[in-house]
Each structure stands twice: as structure tokens, then as C-alpha cells.
N, C-alpha and C. Protein backbone atom coordinates (compact mmCIF):
# COMPACT_ATOMS: atom_id res chain seq x y z
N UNK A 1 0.84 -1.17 0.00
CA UNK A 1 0.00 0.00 0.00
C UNK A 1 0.89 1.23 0.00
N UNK A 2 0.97 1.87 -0.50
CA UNK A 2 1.54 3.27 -0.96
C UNK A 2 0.68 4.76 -0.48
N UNK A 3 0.92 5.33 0.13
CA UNK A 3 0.51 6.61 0.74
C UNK A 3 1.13 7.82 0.00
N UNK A 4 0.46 8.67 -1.28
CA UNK A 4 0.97 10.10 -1.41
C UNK A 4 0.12 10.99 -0.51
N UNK A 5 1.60 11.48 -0.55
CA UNK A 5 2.06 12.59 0.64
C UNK A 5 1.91 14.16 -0.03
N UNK A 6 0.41 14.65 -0.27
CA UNK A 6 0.70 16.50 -0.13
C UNK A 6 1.16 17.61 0.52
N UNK A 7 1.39 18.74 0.26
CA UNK A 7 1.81 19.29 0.96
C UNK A 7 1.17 20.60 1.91
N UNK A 8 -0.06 21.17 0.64
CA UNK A 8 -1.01 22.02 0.91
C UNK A 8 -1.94 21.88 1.66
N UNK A 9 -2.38 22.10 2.90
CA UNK A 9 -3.48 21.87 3.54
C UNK A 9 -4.84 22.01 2.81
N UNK A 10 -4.44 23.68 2.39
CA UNK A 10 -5.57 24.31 2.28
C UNK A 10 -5.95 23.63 0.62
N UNK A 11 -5.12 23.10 0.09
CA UNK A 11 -5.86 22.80 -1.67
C UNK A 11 -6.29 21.49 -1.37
N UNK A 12 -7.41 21.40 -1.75
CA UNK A 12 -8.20 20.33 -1.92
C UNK A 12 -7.73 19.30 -2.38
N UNK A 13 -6.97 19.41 -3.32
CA UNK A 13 -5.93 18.13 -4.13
C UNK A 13 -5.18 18.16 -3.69
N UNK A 14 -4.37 18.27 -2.34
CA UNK A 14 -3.14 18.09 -2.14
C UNK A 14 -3.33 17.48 -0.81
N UNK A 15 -4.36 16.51 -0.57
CA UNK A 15 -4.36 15.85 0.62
C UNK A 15 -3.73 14.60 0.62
N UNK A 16 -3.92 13.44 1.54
CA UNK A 16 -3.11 12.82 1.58
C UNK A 16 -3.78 11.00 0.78
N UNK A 17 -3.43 10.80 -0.09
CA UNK A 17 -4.44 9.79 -1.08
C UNK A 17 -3.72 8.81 -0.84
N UNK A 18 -4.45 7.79 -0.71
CA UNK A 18 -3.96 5.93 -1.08
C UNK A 18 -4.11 5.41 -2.50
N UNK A 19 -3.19 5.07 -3.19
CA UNK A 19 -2.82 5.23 -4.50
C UNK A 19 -2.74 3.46 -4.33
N UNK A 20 -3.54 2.69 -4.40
CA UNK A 20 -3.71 1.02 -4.93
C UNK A 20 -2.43 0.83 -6.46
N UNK A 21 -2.52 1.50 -6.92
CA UNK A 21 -1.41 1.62 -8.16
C UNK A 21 -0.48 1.99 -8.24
N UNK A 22 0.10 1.92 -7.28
CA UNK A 22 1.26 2.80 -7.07
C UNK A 22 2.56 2.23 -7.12
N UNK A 23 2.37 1.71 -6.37
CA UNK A 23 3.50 0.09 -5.77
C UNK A 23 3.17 -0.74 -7.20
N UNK A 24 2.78 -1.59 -7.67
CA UNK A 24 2.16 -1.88 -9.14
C UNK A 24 3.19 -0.96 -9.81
N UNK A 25 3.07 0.18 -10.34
CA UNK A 25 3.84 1.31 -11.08
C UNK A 25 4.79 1.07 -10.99
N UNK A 26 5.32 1.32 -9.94
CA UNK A 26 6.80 1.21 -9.20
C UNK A 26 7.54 -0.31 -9.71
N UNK A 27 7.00 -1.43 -9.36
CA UNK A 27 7.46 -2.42 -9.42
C UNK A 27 7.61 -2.70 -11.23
N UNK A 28 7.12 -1.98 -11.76
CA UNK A 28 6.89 -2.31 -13.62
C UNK A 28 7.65 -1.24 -14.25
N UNK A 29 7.84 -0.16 -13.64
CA UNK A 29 8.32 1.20 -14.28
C UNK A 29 9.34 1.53 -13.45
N UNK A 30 10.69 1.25 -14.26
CA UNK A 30 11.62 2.04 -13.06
C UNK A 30 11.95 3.70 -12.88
N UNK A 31 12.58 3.98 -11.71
CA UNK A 31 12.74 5.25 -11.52
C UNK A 31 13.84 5.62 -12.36
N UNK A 32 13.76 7.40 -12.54
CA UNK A 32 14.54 7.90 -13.39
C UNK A 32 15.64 7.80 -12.44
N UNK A 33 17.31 8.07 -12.64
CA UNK A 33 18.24 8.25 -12.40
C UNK A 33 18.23 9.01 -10.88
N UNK A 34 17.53 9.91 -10.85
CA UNK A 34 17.62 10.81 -9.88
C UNK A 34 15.80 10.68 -8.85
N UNK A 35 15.33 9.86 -9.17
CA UNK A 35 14.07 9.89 -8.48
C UNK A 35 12.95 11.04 -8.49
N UNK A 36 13.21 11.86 -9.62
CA UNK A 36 12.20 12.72 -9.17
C UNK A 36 11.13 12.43 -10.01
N UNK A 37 10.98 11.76 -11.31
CA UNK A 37 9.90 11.56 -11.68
C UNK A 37 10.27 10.19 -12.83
N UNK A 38 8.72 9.14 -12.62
CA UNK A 38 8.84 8.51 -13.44
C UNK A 38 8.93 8.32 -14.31
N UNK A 39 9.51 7.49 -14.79
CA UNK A 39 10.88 7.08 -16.28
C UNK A 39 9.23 7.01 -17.40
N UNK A 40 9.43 7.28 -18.57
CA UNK A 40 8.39 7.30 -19.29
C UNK A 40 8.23 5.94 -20.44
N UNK A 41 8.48 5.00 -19.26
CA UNK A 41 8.54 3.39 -20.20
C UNK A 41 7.22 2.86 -20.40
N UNK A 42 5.88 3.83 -20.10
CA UNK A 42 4.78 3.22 -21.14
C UNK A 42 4.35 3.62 -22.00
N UNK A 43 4.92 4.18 -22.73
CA UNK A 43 4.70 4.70 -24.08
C UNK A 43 3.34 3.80 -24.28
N UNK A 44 2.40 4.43 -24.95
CA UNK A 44 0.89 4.11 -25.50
C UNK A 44 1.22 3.77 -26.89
N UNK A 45 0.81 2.42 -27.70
CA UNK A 45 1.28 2.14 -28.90
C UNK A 45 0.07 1.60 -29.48
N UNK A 46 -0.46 1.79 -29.98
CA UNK A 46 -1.64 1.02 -31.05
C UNK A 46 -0.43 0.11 -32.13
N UNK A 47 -1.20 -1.07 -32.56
CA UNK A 47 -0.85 -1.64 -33.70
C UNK A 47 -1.74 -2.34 -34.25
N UNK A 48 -2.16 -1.83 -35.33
CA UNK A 48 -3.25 -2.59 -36.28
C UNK A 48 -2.66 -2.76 -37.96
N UNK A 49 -3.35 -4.25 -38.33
CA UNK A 49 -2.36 -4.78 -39.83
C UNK A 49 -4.27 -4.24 -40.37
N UNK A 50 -3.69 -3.90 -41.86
CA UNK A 50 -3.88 -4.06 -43.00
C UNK A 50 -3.39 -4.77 -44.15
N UNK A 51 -4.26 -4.85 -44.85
CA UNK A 51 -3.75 -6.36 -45.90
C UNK A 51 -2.88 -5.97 -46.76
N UNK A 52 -2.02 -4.48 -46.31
CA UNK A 52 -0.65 -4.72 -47.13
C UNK A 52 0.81 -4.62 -46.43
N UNK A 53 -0.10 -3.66 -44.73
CA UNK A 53 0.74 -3.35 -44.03
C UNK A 53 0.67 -3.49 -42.17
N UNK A 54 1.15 -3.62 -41.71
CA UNK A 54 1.23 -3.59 -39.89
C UNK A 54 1.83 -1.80 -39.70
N UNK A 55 0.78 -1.32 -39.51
CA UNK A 55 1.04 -0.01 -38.54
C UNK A 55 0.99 0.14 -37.54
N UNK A 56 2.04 1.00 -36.71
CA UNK A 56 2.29 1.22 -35.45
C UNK A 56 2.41 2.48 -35.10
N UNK A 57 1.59 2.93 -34.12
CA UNK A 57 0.94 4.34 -34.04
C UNK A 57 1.21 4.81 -32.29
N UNK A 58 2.70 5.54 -32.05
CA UNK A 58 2.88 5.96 -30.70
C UNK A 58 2.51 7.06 -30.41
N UNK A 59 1.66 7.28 -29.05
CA UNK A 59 1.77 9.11 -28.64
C UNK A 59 2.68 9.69 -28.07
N UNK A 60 3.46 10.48 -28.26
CA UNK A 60 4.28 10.91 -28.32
C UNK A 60 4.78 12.31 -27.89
N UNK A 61 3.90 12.97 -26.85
CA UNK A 61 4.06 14.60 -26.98
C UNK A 61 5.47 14.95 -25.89
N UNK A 62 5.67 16.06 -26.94
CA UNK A 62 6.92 16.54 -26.34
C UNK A 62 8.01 15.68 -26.42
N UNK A 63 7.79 15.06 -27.60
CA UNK A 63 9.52 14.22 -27.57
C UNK A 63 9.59 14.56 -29.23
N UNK A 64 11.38 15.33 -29.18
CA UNK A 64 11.02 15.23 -30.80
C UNK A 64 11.55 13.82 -31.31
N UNK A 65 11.67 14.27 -32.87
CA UNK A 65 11.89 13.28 -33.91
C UNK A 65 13.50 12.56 -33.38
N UNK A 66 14.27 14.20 -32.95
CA UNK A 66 15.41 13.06 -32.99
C UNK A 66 15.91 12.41 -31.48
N UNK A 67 15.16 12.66 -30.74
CA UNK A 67 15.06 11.63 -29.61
C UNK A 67 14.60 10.46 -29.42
N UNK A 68 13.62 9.71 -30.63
CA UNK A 68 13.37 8.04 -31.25
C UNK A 68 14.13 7.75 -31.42
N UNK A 69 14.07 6.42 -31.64
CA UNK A 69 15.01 5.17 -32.32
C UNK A 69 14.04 4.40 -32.87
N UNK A 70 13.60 4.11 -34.21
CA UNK A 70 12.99 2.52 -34.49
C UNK A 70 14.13 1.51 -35.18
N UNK A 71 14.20 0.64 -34.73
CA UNK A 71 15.14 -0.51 -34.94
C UNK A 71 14.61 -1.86 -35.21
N UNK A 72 15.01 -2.96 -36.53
CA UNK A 72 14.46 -4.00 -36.13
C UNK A 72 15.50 -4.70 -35.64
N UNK A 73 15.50 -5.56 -34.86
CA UNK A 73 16.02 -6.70 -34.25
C UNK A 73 16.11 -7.66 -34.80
N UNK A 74 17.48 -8.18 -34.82
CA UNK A 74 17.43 -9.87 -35.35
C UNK A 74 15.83 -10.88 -35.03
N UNK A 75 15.30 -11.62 -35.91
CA UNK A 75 14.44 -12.32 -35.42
C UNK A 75 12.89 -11.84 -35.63
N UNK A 76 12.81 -10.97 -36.29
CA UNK A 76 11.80 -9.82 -36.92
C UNK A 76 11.48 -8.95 -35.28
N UNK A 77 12.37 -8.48 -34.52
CA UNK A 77 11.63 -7.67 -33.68
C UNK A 77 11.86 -6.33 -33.53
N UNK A 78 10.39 -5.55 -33.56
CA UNK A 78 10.46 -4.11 -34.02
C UNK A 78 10.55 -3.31 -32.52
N UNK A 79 11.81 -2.42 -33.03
CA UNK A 79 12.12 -1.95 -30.94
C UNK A 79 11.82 -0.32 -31.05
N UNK A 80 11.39 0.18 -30.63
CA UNK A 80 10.26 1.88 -30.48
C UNK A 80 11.01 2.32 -28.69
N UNK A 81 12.21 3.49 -29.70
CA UNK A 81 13.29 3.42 -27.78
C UNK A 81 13.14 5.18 -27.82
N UNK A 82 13.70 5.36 -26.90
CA UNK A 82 13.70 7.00 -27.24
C UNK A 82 13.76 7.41 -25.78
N UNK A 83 13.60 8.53 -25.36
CA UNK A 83 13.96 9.80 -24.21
C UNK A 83 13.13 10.99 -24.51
N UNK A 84 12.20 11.27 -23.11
CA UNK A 84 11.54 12.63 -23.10
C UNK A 84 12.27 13.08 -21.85
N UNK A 85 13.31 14.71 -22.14
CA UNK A 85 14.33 15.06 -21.80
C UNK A 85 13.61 15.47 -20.43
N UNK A 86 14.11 16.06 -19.33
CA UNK A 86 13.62 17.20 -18.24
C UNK A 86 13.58 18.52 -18.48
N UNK A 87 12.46 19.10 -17.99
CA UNK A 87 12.48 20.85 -18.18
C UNK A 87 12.93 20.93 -17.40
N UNK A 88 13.98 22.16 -17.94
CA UNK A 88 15.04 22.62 -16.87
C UNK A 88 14.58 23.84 -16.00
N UNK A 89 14.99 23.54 -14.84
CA UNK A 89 14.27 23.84 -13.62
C UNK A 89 14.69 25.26 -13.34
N UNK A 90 14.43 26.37 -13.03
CA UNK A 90 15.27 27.31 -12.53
C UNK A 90 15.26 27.68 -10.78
N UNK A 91 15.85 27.91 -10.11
CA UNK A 91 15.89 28.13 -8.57
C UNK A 91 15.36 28.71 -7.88
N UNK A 92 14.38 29.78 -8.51
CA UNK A 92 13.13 30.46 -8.31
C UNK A 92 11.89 30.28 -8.33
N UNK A 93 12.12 28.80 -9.37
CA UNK A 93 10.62 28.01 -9.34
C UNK A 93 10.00 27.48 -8.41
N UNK A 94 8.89 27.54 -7.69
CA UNK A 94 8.11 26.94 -7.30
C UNK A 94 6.74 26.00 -7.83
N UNK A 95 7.41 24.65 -7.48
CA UNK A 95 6.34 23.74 -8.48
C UNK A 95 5.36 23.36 -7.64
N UNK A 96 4.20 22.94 -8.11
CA UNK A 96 2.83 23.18 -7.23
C UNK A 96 2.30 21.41 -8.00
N UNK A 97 2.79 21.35 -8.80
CA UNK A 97 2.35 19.79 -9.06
C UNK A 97 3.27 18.99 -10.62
N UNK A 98 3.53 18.41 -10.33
CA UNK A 98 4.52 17.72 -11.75
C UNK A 98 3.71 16.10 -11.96
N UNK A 99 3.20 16.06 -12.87
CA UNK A 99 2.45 14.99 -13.67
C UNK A 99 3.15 14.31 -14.66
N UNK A 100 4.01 15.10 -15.77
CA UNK A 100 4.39 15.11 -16.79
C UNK A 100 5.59 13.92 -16.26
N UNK A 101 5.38 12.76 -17.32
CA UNK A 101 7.11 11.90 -16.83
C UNK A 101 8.41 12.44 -17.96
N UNK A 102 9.15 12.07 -17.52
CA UNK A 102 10.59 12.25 -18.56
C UNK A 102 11.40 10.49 -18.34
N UNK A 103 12.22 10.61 -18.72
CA UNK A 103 12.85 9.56 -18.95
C UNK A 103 12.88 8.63 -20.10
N UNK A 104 13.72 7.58 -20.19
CA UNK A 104 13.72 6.63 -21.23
C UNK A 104 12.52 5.89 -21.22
N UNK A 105 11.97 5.39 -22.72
CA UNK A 105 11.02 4.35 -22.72
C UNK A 105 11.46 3.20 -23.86
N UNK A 106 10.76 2.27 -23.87
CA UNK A 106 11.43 1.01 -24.85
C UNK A 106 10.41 0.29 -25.36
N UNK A 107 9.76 -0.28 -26.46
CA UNK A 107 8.55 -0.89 -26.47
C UNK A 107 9.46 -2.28 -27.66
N UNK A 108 8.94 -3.18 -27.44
CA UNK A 108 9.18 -4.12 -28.52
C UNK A 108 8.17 -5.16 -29.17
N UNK A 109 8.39 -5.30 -30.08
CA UNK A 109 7.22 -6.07 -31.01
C UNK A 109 7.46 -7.37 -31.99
N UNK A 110 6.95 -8.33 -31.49
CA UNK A 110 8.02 -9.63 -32.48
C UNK A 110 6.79 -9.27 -34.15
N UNK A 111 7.41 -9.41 -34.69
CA UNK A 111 7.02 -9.26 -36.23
C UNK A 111 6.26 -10.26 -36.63
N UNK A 112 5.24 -10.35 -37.17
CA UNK A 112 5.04 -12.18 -37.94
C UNK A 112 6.39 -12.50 -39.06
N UNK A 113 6.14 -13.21 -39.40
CA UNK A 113 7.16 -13.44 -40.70
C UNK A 113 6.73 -13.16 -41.68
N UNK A 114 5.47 -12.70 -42.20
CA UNK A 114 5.30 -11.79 -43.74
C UNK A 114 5.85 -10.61 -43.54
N UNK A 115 6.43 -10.49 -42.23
CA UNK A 115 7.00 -8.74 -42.24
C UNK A 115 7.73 -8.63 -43.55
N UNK A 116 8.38 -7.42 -44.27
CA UNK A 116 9.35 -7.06 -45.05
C UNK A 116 10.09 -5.80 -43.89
N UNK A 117 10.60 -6.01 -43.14
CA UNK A 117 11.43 -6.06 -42.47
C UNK A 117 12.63 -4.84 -43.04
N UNK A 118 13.02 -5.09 -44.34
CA UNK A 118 13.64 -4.16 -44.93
C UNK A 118 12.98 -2.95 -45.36
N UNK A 119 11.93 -2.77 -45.92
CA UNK A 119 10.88 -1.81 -46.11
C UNK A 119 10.24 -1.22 -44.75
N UNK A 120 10.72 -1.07 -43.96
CA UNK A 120 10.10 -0.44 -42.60
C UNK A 120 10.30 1.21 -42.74
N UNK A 121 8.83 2.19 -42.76
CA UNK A 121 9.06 3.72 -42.95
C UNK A 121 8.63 3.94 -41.51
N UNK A 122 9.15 5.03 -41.31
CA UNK A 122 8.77 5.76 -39.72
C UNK A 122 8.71 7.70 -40.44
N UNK A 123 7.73 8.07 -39.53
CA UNK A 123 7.44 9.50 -39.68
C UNK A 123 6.66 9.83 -37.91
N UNK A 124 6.81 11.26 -38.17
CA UNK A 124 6.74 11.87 -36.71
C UNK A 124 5.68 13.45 -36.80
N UNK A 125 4.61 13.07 -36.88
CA UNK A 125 3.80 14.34 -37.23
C UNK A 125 2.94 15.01 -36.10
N UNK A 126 2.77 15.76 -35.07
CA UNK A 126 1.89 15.95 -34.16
C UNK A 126 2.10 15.82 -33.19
N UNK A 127 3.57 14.74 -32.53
CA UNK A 127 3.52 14.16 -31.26
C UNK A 127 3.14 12.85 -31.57
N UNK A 128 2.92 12.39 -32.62
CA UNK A 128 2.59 11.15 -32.70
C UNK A 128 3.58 9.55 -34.01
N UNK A 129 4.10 9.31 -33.26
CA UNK A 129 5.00 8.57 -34.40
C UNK A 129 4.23 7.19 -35.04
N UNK A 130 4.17 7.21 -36.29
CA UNK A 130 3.83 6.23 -37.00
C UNK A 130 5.07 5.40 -37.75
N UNK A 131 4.76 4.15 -37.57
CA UNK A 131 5.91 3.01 -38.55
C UNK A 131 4.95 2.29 -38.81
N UNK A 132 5.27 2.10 -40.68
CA UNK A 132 4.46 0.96 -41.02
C UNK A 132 5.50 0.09 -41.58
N UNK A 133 4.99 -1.42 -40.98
CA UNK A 133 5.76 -2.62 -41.86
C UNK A 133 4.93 -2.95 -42.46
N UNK A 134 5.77 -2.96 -44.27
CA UNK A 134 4.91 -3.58 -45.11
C UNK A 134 4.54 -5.38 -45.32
N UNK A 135 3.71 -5.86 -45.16
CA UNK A 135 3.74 -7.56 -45.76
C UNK A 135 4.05 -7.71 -46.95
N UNK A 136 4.48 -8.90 -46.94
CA UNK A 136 4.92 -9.83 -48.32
C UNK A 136 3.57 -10.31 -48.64
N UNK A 137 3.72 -10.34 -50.15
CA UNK A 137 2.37 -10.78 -50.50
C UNK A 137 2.07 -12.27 -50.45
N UNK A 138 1.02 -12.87 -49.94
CA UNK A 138 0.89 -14.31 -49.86
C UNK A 138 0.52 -14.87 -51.17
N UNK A 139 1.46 -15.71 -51.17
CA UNK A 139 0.83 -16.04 -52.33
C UNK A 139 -0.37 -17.73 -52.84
N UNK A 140 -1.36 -17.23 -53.35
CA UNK A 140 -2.44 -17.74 -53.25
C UNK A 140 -1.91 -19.41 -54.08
N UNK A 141 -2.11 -20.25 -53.78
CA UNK A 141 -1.67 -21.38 -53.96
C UNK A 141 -2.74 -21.56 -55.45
N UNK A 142 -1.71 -22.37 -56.44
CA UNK A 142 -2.15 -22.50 -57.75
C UNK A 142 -2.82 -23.87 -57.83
N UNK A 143 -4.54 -23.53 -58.58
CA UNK A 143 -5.17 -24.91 -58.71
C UNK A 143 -4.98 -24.99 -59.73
N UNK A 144 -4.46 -26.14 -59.88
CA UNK A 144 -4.50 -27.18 -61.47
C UNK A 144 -5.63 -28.28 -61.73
N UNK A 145 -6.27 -28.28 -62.49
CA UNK A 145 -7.71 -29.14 -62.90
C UNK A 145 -7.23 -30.73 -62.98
N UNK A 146 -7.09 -31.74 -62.79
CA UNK A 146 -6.69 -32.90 -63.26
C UNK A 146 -7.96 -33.38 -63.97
N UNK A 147 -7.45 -33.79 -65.36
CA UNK A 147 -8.51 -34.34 -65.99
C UNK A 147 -8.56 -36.15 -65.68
N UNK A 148 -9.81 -36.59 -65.21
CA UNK A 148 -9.60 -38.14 -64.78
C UNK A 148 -9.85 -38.57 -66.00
N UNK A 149 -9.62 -39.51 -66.12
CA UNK A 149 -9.81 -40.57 -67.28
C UNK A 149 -10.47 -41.91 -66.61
N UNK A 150 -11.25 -42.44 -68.05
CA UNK A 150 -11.93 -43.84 -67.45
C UNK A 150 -13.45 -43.72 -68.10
């Protein structure tokens, strides 16, 4: 059981809550380097195939383009890595609530084997990164008529 600790009496949200998810969190998501806020290793990923392609659709705000990595992995596995940096703090600030995580995240995805694997595009529009792997086309097995005799 996990107890957050506010600090404000007087704000309504800053009392003292039992967080059932917390410990859960903790135990699945590690801490950043320095403990002040959690590492941002759940990246939200949709993946849905179409019959030419497997798209993969991350949200993404506030991380740019060149803080991703998409990589495939020996073995068809597609790896989605990257870093949402820290706002830098100044000594005058007074913070009243921090939600926002930073840190590294990592997602991985075993491929089927129609992947084309070599044909993998990635783009970054909105906060939101898309990679599509294209499939190999199946190919539809050839009927031949046998004519019987007799």
C-alpha cells in the first residue's frame, strides 16, 4: 500500500491519497536516475495490420523526432526506444504539481514473418509517431484441374 504525501493543507488536491497503483507502477516502471519523476517506459502504442501493411501508431508529446530510435532486431523484432528530456528547472521556481514523466522508454514487437522487415518507414507528425511494416504478399496457392480418365 503506498501513501501520497501533499503538501497544501488548504488545496483540496493536495491531501493525503492511497494510491492502490502505485506500488504496481513502481514495481513495472523504473525510476529515473535521480528519483524525481517517473521514467516514461509506457509509451501508448496502437498496432493494427492491414492487408498490405502492420502499422504502429505511438503518442508521443513533447519528444522530438530526434530523440526516437525505431530498430528492427534480429528475429523480426520491431524496438520503439527514445527519451523525453527534463524541463530545466530554474531556482526560483516553485512547483505546485509535476504529472508530466521524462525519462527513457522502450517498447518491442516480435514481427510475424510476412513482415518485409527491410521496407520499414517511420514519420513523426503531431507528437505522434507512425511506422508501417509492409507484408509480403501471400501467395495464393495455384489450382490445377486434373482431368480423370476412365
Amino acid at each position: 500500500m503506498s501513501l501520497v504525501r501533499r503538501s497544501n493543507v488548504f488545496d483540496p488536491f493536495s491531501l493525503d491519497l492511497w494510491d492502490p497503483f502505485d506500488s504496481v507502477f513502481r514495481s513495472v516502471v523504473p525510476a529515473t536516475s535521480d528519483n524525481d519523476t517517473a521514467a516514461f517506459a509506457n509509451a501508448r502504442i496502437d498496432w493494427k495490420e492491414t492487408p498490405e501493411s502492420h502499422v504502429f501508431k505511438a503518442d508521443l508529446p513533447g519528444v522530438k523526432k530526434e530523440e526516437v530510435k525505431v530498430e528492427v532486431e534480429e528475429g523480426n523484432v520491431l524496438v520503439i526506444s527514445g527519451q523525453r528530456s527534463k524541463e530545466k528547472e530554474d531556482k526560483n521556481d516553485k512547483w505546485h504539481r509535476v504529472e508530466r514523466s521524462s525519462g527513457q522508454f522502450m517498447r518491442r514487437f516480435r514481427l510475424p514473418e510476412n513482415a518485409k522487415v527491410d521496407q520499414v518507414k517511420a514519420g513523426m507528425e503531431n507528437g505522434v509517431l507512425t511506422v508501417t511494416v509492409p507484408k509480403a504478399e501471400v501467395k495464393k496457392p495455384e489450382v490445377k484441374a486434373i482431368e480423370i480418365s476412365g
